[in-house]
N, C-alpha and C. Protein backbone atom coordinates (compact mmCIF):
# COMPACT_ATOMS: atom_id res chain seq x y z
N UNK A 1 93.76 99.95 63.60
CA UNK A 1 92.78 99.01 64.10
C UNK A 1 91.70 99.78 64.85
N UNK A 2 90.69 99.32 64.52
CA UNK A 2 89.57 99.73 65.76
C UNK A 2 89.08 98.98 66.36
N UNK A 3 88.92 99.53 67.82
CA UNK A 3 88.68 99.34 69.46
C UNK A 3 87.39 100.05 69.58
N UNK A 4 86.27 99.81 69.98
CA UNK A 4 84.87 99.96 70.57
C UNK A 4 85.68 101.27 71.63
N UNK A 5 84.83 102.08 71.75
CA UNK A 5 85.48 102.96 72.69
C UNK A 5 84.85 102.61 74.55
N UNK A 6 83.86 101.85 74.02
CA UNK A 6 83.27 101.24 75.74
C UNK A 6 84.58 100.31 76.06
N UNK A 7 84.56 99.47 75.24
CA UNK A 7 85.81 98.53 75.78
C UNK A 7 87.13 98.78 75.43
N UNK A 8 87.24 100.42 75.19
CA UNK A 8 88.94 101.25 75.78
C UNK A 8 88.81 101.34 76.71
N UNK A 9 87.61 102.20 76.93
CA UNK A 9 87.58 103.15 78.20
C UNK A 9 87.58 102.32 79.47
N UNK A 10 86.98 100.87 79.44
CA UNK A 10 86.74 99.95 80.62
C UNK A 10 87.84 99.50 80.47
N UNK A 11 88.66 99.16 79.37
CA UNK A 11 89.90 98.62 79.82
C UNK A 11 91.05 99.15 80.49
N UNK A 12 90.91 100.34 80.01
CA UNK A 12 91.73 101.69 80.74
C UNK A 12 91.93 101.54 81.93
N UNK A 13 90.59 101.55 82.59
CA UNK A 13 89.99 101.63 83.91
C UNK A 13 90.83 100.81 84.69
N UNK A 14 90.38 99.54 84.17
CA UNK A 14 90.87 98.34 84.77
C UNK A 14 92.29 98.17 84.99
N UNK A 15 92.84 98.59 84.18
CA UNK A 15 94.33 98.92 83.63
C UNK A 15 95.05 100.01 84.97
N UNK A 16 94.18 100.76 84.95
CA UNK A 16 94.58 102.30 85.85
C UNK A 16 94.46 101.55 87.13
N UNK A 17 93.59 100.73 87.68
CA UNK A 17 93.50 99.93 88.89
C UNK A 17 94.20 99.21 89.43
N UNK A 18 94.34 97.92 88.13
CA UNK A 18 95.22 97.13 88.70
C UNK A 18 96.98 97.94 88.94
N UNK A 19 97.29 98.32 88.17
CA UNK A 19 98.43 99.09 88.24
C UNK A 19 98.24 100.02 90.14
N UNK A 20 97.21 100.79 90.42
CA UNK A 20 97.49 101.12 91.66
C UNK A 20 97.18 99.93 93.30
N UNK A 21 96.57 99.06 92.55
CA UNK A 21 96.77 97.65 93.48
C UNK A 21 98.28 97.47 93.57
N UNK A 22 98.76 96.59 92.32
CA UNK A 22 100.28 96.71 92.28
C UNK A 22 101.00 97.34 92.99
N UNK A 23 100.71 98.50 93.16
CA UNK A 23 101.51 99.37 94.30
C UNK A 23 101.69 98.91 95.59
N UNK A 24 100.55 98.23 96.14
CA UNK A 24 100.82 97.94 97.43
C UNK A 24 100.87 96.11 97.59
N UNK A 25 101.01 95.68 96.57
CA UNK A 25 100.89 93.86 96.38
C UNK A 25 102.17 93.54 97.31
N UNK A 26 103.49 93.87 96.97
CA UNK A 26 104.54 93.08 97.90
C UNK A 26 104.35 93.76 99.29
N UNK A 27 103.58 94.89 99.78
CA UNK A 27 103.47 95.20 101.03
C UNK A 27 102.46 93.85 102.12
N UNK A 28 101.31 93.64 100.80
CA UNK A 28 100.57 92.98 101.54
C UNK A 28 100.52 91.26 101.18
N UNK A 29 101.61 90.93 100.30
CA UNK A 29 101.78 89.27 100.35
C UNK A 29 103.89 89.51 99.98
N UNK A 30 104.76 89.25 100.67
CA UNK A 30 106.06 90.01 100.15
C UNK A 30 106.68 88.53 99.85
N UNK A 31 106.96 88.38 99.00
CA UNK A 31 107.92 87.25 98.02
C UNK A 31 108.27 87.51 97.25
N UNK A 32 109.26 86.86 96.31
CA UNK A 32 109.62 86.92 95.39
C UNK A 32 109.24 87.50 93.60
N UNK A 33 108.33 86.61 94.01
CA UNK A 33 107.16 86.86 92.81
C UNK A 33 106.07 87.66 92.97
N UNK A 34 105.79 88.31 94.35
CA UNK A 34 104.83 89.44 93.78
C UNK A 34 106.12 91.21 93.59
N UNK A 35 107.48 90.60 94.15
CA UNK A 35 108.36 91.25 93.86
C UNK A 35 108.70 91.53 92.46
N UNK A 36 108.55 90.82 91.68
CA UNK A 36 108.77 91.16 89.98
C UNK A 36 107.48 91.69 89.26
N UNK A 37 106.57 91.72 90.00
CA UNK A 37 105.48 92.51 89.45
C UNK A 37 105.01 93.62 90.52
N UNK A 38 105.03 93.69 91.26
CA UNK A 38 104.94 95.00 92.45
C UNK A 38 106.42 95.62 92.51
N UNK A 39 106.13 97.23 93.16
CA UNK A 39 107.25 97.50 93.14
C UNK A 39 107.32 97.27 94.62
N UNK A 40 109.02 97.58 95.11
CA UNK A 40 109.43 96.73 96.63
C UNK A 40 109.94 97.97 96.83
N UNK A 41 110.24 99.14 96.31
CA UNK A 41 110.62 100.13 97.13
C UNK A 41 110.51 101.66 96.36
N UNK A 42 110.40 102.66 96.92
CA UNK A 42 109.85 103.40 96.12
C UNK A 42 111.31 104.35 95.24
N UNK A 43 111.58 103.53 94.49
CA UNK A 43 112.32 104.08 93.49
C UNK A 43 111.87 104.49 91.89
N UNK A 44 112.77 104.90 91.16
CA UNK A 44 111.78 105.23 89.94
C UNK A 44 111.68 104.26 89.41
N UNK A 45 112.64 103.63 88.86
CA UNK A 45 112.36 102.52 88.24
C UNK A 45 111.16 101.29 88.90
N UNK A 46 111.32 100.87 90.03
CA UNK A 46 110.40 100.71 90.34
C UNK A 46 109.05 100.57 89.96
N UNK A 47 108.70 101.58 89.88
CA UNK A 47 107.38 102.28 89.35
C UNK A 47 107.51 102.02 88.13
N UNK A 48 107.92 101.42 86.90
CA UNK A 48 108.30 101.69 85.68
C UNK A 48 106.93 99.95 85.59
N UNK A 49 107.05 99.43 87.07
CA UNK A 49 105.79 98.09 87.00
C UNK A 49 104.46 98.48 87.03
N UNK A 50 104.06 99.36 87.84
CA UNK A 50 103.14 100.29 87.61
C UNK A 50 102.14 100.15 86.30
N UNK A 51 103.27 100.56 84.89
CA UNK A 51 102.84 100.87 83.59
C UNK A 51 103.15 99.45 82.84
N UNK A 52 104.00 98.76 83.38
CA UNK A 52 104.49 97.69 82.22
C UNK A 52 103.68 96.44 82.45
N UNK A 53 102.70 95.90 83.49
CA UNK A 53 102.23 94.56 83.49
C UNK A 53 100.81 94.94 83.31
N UNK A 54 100.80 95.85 83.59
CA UNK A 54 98.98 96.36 83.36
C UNK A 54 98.68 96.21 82.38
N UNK A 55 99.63 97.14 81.63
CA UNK A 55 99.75 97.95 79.78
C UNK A 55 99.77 96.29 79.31
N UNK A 56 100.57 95.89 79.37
CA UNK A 56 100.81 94.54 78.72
C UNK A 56 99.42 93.83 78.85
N UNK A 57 99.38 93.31 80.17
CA UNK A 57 98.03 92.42 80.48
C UNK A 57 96.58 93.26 79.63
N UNK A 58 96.66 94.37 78.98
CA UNK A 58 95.13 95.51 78.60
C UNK A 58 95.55 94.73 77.11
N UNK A 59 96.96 95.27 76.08
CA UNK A 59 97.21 94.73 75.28
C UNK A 59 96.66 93.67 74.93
N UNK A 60 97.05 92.65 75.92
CA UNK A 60 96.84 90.89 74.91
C UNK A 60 95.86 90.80 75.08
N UNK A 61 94.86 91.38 76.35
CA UNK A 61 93.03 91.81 76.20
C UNK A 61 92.26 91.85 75.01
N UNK A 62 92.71 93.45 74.70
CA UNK A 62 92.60 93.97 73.59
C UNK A 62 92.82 92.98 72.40
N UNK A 63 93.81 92.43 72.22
CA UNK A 63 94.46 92.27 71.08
C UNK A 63 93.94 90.83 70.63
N UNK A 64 93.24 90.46 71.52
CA UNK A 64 93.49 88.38 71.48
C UNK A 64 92.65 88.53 69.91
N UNK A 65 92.74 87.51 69.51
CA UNK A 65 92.07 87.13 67.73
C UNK A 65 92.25 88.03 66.99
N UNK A 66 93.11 89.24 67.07
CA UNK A 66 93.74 90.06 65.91
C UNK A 66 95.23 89.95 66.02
N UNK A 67 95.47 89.06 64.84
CA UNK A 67 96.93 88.81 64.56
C UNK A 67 97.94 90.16 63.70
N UNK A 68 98.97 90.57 64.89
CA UNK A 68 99.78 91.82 64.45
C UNK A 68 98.86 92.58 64.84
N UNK A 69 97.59 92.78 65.80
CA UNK A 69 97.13 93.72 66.39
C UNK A 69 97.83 94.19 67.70
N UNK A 70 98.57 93.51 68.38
CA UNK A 70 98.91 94.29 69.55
C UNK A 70 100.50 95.05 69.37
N UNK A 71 101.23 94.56 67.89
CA UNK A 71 102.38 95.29 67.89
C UNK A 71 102.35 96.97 67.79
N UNK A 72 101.09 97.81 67.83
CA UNK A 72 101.39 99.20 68.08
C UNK A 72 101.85 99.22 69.83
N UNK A 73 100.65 98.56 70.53
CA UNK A 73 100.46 98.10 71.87
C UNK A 73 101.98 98.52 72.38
N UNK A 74 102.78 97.17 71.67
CA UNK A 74 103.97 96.49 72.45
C UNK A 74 104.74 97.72 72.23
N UNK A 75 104.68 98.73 70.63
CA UNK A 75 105.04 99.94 70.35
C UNK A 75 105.42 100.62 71.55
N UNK A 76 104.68 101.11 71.66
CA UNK A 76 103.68 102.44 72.67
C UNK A 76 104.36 102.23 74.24
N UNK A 77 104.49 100.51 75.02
CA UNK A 77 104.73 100.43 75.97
C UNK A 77 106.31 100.88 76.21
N UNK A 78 107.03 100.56 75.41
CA UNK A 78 108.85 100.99 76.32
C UNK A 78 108.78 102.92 76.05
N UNK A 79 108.10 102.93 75.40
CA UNK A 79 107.76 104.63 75.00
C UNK A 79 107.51 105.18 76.50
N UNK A 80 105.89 104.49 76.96
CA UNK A 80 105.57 104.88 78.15
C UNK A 80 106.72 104.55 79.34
N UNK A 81 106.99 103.65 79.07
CA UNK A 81 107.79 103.09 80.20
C UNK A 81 108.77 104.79 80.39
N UNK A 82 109.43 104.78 79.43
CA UNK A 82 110.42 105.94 79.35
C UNK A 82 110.07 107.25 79.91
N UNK A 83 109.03 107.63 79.23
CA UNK A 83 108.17 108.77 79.83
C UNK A 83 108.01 108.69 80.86
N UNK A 84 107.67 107.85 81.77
CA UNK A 84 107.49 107.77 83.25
C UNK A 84 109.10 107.89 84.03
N UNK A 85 110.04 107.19 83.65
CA UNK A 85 110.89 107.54 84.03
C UNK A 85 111.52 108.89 84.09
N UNK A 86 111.54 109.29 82.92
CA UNK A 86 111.66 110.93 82.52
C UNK A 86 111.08 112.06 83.42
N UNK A 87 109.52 111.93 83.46
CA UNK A 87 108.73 112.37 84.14
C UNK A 87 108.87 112.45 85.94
N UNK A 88 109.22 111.11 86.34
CA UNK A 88 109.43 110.99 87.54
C UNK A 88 110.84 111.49 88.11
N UNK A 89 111.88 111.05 86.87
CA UNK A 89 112.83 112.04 87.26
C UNK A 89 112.99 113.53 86.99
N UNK A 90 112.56 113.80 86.71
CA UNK A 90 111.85 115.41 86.36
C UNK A 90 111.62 116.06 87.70
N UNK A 91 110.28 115.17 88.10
CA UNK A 91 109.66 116.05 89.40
C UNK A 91 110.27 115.66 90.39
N UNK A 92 110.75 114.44 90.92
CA UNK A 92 111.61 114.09 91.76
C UNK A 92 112.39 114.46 92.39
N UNK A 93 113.67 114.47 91.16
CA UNK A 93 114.99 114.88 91.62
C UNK A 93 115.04 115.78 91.03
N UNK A 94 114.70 116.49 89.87
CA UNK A 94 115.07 117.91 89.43
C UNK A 94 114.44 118.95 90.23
N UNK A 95 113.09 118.76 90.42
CA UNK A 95 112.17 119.42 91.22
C UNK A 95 112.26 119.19 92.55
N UNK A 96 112.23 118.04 93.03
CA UNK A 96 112.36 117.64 94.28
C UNK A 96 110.94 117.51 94.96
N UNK A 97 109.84 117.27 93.58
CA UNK A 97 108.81 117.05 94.14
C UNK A 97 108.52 115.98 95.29
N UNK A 98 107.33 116.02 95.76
CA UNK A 98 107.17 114.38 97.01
C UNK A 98 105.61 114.60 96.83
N UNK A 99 104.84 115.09 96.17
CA UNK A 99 102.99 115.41 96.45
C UNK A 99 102.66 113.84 95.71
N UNK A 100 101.61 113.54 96.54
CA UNK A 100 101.14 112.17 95.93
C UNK A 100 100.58 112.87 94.74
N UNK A 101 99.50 113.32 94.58
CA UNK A 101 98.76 113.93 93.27
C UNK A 101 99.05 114.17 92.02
N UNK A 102 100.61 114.41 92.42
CA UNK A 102 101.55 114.60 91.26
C UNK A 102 102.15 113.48 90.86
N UNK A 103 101.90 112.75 91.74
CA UNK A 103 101.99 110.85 90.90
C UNK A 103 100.96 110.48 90.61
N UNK A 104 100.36 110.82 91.00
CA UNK A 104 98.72 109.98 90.82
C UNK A 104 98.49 110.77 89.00
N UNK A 105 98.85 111.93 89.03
CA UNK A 105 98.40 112.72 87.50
C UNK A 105 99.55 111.99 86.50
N UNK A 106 100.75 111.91 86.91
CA UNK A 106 101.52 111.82 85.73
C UNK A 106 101.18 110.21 85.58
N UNK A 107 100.79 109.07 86.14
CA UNK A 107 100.15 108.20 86.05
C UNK A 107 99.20 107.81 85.40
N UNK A 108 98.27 108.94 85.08
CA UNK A 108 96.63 108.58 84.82
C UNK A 108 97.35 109.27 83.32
N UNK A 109 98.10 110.07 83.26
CA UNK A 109 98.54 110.94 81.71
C UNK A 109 99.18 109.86 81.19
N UNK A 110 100.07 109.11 81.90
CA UNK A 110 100.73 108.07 81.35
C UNK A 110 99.91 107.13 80.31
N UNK A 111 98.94 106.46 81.42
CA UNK A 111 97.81 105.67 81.29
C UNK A 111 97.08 106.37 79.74
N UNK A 112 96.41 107.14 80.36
CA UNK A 112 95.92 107.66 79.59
C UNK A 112 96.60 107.69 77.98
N UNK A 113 97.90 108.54 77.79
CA UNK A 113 98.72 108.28 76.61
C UNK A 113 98.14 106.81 75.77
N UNK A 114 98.87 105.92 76.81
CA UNK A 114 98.81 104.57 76.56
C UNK A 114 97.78 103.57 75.57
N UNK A 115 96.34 104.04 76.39
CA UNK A 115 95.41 103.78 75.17
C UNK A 115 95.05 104.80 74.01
N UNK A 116 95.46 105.68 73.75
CA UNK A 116 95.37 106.69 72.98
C UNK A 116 96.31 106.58 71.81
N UNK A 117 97.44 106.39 71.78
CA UNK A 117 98.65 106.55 71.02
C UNK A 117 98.36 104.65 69.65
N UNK A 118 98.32 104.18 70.62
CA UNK A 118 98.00 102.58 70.00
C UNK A 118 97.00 102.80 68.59
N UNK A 119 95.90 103.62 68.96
CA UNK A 119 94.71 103.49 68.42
C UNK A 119 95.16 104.29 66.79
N UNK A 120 96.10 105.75 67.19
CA UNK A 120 96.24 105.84 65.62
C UNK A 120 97.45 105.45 64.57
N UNK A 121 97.78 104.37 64.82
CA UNK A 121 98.79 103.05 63.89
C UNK A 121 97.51 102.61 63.26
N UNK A 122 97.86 102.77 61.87
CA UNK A 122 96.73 101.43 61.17
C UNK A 122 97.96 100.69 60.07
N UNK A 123 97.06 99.57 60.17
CA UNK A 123 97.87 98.36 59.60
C UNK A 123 98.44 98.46 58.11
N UNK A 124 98.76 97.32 57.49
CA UNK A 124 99.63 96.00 57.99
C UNK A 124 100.45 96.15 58.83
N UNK A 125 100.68 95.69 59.74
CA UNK A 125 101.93 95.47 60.95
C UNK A 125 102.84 94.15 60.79
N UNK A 126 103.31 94.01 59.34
CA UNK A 126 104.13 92.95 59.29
C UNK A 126 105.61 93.37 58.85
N UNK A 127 106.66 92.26 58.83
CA UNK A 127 107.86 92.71 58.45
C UNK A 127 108.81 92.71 59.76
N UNK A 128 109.91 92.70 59.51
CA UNK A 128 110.93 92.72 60.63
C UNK A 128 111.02 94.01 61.21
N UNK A 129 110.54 94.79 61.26
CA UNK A 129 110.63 96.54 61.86
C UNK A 129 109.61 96.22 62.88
N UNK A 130 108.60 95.22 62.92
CA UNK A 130 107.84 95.46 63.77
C UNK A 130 108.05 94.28 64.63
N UNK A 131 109.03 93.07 64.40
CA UNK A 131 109.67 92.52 65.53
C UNK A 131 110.21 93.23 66.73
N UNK A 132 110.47 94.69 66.31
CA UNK A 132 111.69 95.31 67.29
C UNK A 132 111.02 95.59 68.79
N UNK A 133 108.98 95.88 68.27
CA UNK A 133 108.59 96.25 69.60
C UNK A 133 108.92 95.16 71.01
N UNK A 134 108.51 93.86 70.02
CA UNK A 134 108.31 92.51 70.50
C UNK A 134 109.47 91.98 71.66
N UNK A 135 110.79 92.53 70.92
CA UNK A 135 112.03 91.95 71.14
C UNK A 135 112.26 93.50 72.18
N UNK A 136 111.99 94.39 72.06
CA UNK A 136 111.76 95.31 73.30
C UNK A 136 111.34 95.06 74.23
N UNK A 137 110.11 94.64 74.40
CA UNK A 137 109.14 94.24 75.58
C UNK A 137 110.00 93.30 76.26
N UNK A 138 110.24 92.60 75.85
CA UNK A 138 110.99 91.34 76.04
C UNK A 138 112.20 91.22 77.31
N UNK A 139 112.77 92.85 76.40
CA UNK A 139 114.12 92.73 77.16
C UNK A 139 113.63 94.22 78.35
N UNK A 140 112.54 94.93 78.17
CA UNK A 140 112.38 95.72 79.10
C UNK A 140 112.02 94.63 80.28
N UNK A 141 110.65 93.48 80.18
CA UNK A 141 110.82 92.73 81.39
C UNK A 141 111.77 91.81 81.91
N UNK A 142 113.02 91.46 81.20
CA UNK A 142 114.16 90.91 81.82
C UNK A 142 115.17 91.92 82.34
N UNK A 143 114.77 93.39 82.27
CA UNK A 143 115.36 94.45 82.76
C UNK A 143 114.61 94.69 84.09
N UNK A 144 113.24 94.43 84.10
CA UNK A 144 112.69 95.00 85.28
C UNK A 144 113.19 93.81 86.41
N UNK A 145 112.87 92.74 85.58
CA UNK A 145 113.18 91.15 86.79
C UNK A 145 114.95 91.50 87.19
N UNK A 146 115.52 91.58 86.36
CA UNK A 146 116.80 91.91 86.72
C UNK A 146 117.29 92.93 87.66
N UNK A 147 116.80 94.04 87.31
CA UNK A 147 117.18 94.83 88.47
C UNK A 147 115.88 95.17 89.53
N UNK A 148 115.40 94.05 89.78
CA UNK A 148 114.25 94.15 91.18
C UNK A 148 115.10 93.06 91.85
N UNK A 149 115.86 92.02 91.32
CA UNK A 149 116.65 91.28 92.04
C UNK A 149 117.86 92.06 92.23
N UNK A 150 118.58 92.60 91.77
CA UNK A 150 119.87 92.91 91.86
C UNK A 150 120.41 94.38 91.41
N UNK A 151 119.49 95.55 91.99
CA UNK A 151 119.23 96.94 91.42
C UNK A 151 120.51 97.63 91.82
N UNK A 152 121.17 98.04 90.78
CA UNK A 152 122.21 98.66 90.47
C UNK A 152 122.47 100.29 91.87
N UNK A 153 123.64 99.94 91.93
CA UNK A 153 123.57 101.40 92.71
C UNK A 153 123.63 103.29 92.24
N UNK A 154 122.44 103.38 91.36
CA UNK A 154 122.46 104.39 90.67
C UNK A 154 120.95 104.81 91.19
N UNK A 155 121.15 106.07 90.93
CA UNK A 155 120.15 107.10 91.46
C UNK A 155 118.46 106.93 90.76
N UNK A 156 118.64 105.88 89.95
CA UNK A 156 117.46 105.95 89.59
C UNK A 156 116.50 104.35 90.07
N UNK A 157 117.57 103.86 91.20
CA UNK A 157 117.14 102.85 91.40
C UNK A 157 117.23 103.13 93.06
N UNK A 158 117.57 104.20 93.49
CA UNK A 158 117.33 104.69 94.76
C UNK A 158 116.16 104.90 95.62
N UNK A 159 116.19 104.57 96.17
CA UNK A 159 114.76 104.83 97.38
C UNK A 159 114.45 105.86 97.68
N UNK A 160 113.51 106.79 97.25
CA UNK A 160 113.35 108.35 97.50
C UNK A 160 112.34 108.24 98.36
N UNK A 161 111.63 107.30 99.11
CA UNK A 161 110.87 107.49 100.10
C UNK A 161 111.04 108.12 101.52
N UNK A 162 112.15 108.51 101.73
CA UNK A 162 112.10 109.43 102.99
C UNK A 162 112.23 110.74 102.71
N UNK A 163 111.38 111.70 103.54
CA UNK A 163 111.39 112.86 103.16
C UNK A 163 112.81 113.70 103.04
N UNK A 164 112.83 114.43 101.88
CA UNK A 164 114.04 115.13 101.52
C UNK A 164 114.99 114.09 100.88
N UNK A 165 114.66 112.62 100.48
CA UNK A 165 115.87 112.10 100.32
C UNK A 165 116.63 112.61 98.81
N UNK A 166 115.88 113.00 98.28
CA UNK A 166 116.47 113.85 96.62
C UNK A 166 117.39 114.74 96.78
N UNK A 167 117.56 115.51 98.16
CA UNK A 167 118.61 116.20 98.18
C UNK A 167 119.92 115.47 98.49
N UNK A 168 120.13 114.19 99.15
CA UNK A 168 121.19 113.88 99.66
C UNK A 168 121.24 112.92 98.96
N UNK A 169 120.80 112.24 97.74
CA UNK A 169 121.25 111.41 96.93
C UNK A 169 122.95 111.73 96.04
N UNK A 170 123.25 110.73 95.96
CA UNK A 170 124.64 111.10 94.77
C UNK A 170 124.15 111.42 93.28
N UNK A 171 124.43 112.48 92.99
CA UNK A 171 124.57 112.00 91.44
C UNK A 171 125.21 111.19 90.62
C-alpha cells in the first residue's frame, strides 16, 4: 500500500507524542482507565503501552477507507511490542542500564521501525493467515488490561524504578 510520506512522517510524530504523554497520564489523572492505557509503574511490560495504543490509534488513522489495509499495521505491532520488551530487557537487566536517552532512543527506533516495516507488505491481504494479526492484537490488549490489573510476580512485571533495583531483583 502507499502512504503519502507527509502524512507518515506527521503521523509518526503524533504517534511518538502521544505515546510520551502516556507516560505520565495515570501520574496526572490516576484511575482505572487511564491505568489500562498509561503505564502505572515503571516496569517493562508496562511500557509495552507506550507502543501498543499509539501504534494502533496511527494504524486505524492511516488505514480508515482501505479495506485489509491496516492488517500489515496489526502485523508489525506484537512484533514491536516484543522488540521493546527484548530491548528493554536487554539494557535493563542484562546491562543494568537506568539513562533516560537510552529509552528515549530505543523508543523513537521502535517507533520509527513501526512506520517503516508496514509500508513494504503489498497486497492482497486476504485469507485466514492474515486473521492471525487481528486475533493477536486482540489478545496482546487483553494481556496488557490483564496484567495492569493483576501483574504477575515475575521480573518483567517488576518495578525497576529505584536506583540499582536490577541488581536485587529475583530471577
Amino acid at each position: 500500500m502507499y502512504y503519502g510520506k507527509r502524512q507518515l512522517i506527521l503521523t509518526a510524530l503524533v504517534s511518538i507524542a502521544l505515546g510520551a504523554a502516556l507516560h505520565f497520564l495515570y501520574q496526572w489523572i490516576p484511575n482505572w482507565t487511564t491505568a489500562l492505557i498509561s503505564p502505572i509503574r515503571e516496569s517493562l511490560w508496562e511500557h509495552v503501552k507506550l507502543i501498543f495504543w499509539p501504534y494502533l490509534l496511527s494504524c486505524l488513522w492511516l488505514n480508515r477507507g482501505r479495506p485489509g489495509g491496516a492488517r500489515p499495521w496489526l502485523l508489525t505491532l506484537p512484533c514491536l511490542c516484543l522488540l521493546m520488551l527484548a530491548l528493554g530487557y536487554g539494557y535493563h537487566i542484562l546491562l543494568g542500564g537506568d539513562e533516560l536517552w537510552v529509552d528515549a532512543a530505543i523508543y523513537l527506533l521502535i517507533m520509527g521501525l513501526g512506520f517503516w516495516l508496514p509500508t513494504l507488505f503489498s497486497g492482497p491481504f486476504k485469507g485466514v493467515r492474515w486473521v492471525l494479526p487481528v486475533v493477536l492484537v486482540f489478545v496482546l490488549g487483553g494481556l496488557i488490561a490483564l496484567f495492569t490489573l493483576w501483574p504477575p510476580r515475575l521480573l518483567l512485571f517488576s518495578d525497576l524504578s529505584p536506583v540499582g533495583a536490577w541488581l536485587q531483583l529475583p530471577c
